[in-house]
PDB file of N, CA and C in Angstrom:
ATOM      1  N   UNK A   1     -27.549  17.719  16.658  1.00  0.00           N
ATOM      2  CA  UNK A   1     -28.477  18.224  17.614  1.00  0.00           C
ATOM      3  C   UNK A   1     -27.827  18.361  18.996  1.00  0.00           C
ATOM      4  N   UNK A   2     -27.322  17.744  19.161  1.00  0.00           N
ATOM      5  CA  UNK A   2     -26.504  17.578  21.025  1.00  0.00           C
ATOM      6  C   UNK A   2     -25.566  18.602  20.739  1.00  0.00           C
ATOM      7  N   UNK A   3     -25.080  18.847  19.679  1.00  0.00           N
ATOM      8  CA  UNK A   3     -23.960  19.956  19.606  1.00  0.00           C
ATOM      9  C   UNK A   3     -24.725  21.366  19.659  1.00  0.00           C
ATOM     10  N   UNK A   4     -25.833  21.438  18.917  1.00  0.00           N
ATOM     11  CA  UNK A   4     -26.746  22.802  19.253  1.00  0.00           C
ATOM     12  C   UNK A   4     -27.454  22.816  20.537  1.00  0.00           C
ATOM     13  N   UNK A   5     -27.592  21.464  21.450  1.00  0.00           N
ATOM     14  CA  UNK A   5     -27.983  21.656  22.842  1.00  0.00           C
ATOM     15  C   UNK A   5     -27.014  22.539  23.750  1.00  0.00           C
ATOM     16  N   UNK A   6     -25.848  21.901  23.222  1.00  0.00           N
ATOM     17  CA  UNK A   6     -24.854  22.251  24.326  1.00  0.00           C
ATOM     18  C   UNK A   6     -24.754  23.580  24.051  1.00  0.00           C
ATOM     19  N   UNK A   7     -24.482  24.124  23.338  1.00  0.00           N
ATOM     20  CA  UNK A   7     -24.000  25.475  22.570  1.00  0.00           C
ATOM     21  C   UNK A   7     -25.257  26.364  23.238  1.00  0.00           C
ATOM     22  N   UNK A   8     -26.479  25.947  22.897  1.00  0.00           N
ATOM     23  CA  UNK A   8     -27.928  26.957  23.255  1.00  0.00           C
ATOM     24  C   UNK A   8     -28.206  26.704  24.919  1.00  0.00           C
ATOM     25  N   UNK A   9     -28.044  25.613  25.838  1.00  0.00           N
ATOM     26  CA  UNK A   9     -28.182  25.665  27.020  1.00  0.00           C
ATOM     27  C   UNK A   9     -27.309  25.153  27.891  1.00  0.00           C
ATOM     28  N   UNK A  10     -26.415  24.776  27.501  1.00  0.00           N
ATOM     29  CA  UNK A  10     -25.177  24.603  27.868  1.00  0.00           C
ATOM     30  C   UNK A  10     -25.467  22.968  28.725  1.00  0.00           C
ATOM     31  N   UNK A  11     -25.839  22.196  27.867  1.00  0.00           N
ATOM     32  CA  UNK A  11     -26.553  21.053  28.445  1.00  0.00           C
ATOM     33  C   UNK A  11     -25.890  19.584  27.742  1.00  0.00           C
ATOM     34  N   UNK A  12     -25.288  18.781  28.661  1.00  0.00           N
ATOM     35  CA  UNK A  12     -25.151  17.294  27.850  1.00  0.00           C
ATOM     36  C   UNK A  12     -26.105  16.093  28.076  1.00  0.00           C
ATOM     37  N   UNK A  13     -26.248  15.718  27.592  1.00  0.00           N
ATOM     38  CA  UNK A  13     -27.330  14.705  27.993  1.00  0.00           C
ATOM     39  C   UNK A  13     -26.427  13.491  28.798  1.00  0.00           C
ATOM     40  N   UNK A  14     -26.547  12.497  29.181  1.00  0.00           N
ATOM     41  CA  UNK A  14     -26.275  11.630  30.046  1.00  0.00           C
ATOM     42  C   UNK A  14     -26.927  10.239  29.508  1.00  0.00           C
ATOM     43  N   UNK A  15     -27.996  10.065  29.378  1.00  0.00           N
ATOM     44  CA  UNK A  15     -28.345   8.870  28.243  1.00  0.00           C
ATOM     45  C   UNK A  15     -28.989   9.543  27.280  1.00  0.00           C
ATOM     46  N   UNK A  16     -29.337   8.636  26.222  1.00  0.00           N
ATOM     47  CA  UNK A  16     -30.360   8.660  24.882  1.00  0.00           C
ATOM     48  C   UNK A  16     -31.050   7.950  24.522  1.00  0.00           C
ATOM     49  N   UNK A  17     -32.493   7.811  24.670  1.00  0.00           N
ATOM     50  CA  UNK A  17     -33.649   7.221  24.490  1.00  0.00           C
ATOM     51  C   UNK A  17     -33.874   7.620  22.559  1.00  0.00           C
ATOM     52  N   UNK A  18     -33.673   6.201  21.933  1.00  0.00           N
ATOM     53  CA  UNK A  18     -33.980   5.698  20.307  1.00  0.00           C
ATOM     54  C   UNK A  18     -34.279   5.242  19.918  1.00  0.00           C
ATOM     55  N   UNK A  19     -35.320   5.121  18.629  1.00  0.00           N
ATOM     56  CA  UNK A  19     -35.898   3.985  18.375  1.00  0.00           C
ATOM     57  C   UNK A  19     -34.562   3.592  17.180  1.00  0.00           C
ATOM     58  N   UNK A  20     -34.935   2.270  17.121  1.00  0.00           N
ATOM     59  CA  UNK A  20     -34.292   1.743  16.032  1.00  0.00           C
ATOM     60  C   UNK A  20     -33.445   2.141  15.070  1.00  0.00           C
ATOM     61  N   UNK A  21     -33.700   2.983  14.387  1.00  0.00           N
ATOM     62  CA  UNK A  21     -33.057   3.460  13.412  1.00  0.00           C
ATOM     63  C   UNK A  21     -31.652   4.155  13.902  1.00  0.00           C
ATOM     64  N   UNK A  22     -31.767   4.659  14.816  1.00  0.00           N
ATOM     65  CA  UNK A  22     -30.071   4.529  15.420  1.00  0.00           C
ATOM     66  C   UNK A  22     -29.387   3.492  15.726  1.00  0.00           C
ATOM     67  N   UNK A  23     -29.811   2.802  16.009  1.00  0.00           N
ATOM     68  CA  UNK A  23     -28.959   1.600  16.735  1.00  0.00           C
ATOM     69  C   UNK A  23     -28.076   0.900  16.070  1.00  0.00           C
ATOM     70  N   UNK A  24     -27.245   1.584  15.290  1.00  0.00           N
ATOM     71  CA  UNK A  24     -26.311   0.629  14.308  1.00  0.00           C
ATOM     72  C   UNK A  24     -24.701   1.007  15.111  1.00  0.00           C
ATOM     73  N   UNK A  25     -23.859  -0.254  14.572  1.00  0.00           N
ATOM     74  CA  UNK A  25     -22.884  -0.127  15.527  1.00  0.00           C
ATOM     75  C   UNK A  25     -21.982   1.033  15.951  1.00  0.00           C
ATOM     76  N   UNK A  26     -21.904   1.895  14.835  1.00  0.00           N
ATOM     77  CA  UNK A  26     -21.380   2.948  14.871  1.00  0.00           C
ATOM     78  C   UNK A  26     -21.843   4.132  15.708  1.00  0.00           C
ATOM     79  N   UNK A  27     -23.430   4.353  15.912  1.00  0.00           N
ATOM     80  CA  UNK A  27     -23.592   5.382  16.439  1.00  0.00           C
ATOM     81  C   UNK A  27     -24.141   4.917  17.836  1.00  0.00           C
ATOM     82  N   UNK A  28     -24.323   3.175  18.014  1.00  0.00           N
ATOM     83  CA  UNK A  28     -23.591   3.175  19.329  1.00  0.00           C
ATOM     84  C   UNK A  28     -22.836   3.675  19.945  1.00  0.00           C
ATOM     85  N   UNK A  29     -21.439   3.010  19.061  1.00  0.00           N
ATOM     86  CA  UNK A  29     -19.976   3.602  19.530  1.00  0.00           C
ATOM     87  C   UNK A  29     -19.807   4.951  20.080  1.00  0.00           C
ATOM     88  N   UNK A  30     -20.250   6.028  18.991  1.00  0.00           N
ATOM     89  CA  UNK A  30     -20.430   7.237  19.180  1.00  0.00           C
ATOM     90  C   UNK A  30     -20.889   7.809  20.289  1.00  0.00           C
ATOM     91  N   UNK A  31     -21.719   7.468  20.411  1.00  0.00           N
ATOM     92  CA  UNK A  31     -22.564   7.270  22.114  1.00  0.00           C
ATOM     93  C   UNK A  31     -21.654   7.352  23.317  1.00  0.00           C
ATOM     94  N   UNK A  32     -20.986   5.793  23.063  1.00  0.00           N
ATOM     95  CA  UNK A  32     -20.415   5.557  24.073  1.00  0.00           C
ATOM     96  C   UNK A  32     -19.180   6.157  24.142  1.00  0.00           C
ATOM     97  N   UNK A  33     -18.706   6.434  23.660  1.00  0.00           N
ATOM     98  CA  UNK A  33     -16.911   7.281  23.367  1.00  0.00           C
ATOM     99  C   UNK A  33     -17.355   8.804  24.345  1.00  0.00           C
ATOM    100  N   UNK A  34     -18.264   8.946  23.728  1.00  0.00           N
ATOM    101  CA  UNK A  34     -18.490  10.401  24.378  1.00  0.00           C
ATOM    102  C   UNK A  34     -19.452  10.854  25.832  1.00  0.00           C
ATOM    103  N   UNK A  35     -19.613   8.971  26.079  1.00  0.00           N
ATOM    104  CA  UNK A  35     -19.975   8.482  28.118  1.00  0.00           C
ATOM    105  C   UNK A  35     -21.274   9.228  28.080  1.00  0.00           C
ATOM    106  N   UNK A  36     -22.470   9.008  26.608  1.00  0.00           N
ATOM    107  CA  UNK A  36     -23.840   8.826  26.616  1.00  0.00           C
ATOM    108  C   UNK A  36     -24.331   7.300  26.728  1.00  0.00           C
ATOM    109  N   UNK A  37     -24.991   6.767  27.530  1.00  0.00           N
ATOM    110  CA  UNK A  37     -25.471   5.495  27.553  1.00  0.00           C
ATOM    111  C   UNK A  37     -26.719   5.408  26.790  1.00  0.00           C
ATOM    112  N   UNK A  38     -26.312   5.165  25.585  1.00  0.00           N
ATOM    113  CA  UNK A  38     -27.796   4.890  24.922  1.00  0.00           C
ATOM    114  C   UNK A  38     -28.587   3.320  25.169  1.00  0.00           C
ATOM    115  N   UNK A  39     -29.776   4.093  25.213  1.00  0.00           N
ATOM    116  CA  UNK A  39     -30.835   3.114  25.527  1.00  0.00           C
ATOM    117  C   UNK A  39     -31.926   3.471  24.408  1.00  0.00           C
ATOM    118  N   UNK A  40     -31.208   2.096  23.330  1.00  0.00           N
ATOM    119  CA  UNK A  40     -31.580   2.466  22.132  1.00  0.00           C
ATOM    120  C   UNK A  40     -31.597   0.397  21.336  1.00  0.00           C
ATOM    121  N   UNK A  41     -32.460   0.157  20.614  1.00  0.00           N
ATOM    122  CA  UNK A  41     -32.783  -0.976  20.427  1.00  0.00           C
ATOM    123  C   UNK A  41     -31.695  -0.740  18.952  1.00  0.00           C
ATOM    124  N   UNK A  42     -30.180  -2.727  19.233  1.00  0.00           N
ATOM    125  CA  UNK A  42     -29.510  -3.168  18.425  1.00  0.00           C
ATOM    126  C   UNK A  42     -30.284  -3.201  16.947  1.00  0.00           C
ATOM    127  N   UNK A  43     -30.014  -2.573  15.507  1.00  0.00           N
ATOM    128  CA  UNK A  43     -30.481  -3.076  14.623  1.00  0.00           C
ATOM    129  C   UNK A  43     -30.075  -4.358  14.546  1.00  0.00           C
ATOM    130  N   UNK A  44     -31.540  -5.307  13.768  1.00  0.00           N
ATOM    131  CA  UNK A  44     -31.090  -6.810  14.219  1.00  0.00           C
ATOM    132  C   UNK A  44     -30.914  -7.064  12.867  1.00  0.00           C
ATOM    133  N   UNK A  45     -29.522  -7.758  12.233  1.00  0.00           N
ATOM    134  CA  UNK A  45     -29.281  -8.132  11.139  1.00  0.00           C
ATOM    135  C   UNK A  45     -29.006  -9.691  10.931  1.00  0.00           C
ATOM    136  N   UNK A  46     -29.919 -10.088  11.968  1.00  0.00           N
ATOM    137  CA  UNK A  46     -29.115 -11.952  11.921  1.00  0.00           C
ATOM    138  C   UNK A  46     -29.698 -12.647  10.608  1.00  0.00           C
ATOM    139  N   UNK A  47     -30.748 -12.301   9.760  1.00  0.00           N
ATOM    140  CA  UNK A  47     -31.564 -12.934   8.635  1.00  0.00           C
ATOM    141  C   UNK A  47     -30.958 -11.938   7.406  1.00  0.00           C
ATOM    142  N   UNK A  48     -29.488 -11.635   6.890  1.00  0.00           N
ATOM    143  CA  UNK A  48     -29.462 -10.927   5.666  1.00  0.00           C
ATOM    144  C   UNK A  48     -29.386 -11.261   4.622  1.00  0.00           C
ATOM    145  N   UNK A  49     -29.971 -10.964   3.607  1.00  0.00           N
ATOM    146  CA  UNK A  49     -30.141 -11.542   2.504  1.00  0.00           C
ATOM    147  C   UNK A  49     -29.600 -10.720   1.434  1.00  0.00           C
ATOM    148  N   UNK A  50     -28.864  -9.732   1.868  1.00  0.00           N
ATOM    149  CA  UNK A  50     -28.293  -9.171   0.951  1.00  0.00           C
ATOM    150  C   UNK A  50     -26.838  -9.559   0.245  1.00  0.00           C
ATOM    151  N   UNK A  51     -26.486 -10.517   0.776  1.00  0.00           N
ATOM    152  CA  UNK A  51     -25.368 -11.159   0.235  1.00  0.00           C
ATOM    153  C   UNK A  51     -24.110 -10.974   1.162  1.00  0.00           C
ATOM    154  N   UNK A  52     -24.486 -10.080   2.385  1.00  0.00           N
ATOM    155  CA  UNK A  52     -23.422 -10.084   3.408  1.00  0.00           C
ATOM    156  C   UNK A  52     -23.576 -11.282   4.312  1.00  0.00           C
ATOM    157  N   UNK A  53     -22.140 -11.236   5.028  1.00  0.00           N
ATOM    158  CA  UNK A  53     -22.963 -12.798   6.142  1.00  0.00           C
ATOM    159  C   UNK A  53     -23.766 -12.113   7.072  1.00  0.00           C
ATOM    160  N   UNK A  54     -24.244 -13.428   7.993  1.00  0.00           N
ATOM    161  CA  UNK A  54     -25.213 -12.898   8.759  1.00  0.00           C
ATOM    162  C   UNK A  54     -24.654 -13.542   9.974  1.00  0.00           C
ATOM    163  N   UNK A  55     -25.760 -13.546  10.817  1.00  0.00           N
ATOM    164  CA  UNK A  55     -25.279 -13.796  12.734  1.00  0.00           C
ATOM    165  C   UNK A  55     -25.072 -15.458  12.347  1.00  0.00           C
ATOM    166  N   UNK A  56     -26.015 -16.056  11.353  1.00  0.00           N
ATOM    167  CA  UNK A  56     -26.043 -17.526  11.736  1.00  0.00           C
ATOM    168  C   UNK A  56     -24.824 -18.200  10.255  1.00  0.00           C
ATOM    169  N   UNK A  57     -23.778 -17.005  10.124  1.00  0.00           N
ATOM    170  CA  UNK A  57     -22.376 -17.734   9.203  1.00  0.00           C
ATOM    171  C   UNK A  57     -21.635 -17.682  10.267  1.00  0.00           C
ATOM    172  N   UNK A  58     -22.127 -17.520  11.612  1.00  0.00           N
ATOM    173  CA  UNK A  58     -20.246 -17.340  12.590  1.00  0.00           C
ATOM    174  C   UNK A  58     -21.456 -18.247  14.059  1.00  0.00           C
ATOM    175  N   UNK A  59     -19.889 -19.234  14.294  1.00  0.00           N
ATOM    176  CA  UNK A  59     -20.487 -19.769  15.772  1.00  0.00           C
ATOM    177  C   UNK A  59     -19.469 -19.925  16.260  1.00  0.00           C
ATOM    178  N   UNK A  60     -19.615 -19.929  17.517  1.00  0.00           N
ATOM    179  CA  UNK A  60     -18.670 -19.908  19.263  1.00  0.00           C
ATOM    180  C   UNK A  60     -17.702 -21.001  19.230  1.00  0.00           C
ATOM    181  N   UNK A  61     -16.764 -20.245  19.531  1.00  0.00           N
ATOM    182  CA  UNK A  61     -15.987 -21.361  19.521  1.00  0.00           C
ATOM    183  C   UNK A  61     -14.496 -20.685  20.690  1.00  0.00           C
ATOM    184  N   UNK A  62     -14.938 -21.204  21.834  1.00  0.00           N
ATOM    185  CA  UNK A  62     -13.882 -20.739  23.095  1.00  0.00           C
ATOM    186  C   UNK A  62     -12.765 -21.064  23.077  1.00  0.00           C
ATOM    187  N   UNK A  63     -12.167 -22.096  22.052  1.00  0.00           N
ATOM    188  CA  UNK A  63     -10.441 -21.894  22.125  1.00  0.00           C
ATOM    189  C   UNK A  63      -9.995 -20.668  21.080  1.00  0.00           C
ATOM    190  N   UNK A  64     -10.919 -20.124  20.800  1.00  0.00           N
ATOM    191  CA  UNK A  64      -9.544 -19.081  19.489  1.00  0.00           C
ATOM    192  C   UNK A  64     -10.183 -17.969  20.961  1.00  0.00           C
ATOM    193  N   UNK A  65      -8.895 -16.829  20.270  1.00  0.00           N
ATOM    194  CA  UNK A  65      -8.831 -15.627  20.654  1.00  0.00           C
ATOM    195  C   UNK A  65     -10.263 -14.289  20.495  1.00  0.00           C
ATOM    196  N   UNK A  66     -10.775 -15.231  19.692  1.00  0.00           N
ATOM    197  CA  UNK A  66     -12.205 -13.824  18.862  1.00  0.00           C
ATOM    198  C   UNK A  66     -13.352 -14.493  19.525  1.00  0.00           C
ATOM    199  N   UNK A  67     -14.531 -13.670  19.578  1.00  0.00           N
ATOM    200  CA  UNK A  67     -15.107 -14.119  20.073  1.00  0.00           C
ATOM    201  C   UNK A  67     -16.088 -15.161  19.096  1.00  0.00           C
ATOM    202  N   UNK A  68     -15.791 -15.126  17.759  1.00  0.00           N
ATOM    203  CA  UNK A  68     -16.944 -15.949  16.869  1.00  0.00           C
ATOM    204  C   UNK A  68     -15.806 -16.448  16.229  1.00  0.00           C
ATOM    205  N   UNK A  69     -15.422 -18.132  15.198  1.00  0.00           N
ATOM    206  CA  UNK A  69     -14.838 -18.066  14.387  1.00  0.00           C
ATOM    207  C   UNK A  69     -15.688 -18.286  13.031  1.00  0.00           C
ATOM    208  N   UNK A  70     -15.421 -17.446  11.842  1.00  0.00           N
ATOM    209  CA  UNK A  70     -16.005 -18.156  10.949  1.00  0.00           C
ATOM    210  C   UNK A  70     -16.278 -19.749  10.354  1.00  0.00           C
ATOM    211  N   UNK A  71     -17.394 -19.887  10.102  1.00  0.00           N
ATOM    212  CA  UNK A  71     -17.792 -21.621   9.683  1.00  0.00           C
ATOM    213  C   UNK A  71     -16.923 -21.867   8.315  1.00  0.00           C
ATOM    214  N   UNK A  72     -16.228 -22.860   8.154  1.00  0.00           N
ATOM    215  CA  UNK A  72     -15.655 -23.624   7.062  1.00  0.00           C
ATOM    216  C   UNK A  72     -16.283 -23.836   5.623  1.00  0.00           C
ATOM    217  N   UNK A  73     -17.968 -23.544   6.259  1.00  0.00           N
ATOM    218  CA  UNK A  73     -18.794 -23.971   4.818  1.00  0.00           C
ATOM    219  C   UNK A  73     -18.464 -22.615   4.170  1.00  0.00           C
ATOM    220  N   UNK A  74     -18.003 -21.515   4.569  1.00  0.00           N
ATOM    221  CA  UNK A  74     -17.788 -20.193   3.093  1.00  0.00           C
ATOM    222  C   UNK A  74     -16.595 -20.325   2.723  1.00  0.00           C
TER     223      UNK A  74
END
């Protein structure tokens, strides 16, 4: 769609107002690479039960280099 904006009125947008269903990390990224500030709600995946980890398998830990290290219990 932003590619048929630009093309039909010669227009970029500057932010992007989304509900949810965008908000996955990637089309964040996308967003931001191309200096749209979306203002668009994080999909929240901290409760998954699909067998991936979730927010509450990784905690803080300020001496390593990353910002989360994985927990010992996996």
């Amino acid at each position: 769609m932003l590619k048929r904006v630009k093309e039909r009125f010669d227009l970029r947008p500057e932010r992007i107002i989304a509900d949810t269903a965008y908000g996955s990390g990637p089309m964040l990224g996308w967003l931001v690479d191309r200096k749209i500030a979306p203002h668009i709600p994080v999909i929240h995946k901290a409760g998954r039960t699909d067998g991936t980890w979730s927010r509450a398998d990784f905690e803080w830990d300020a001496r390593t280099t990353n910002t989360s290290a994985q927990k010992a219990s996996r």
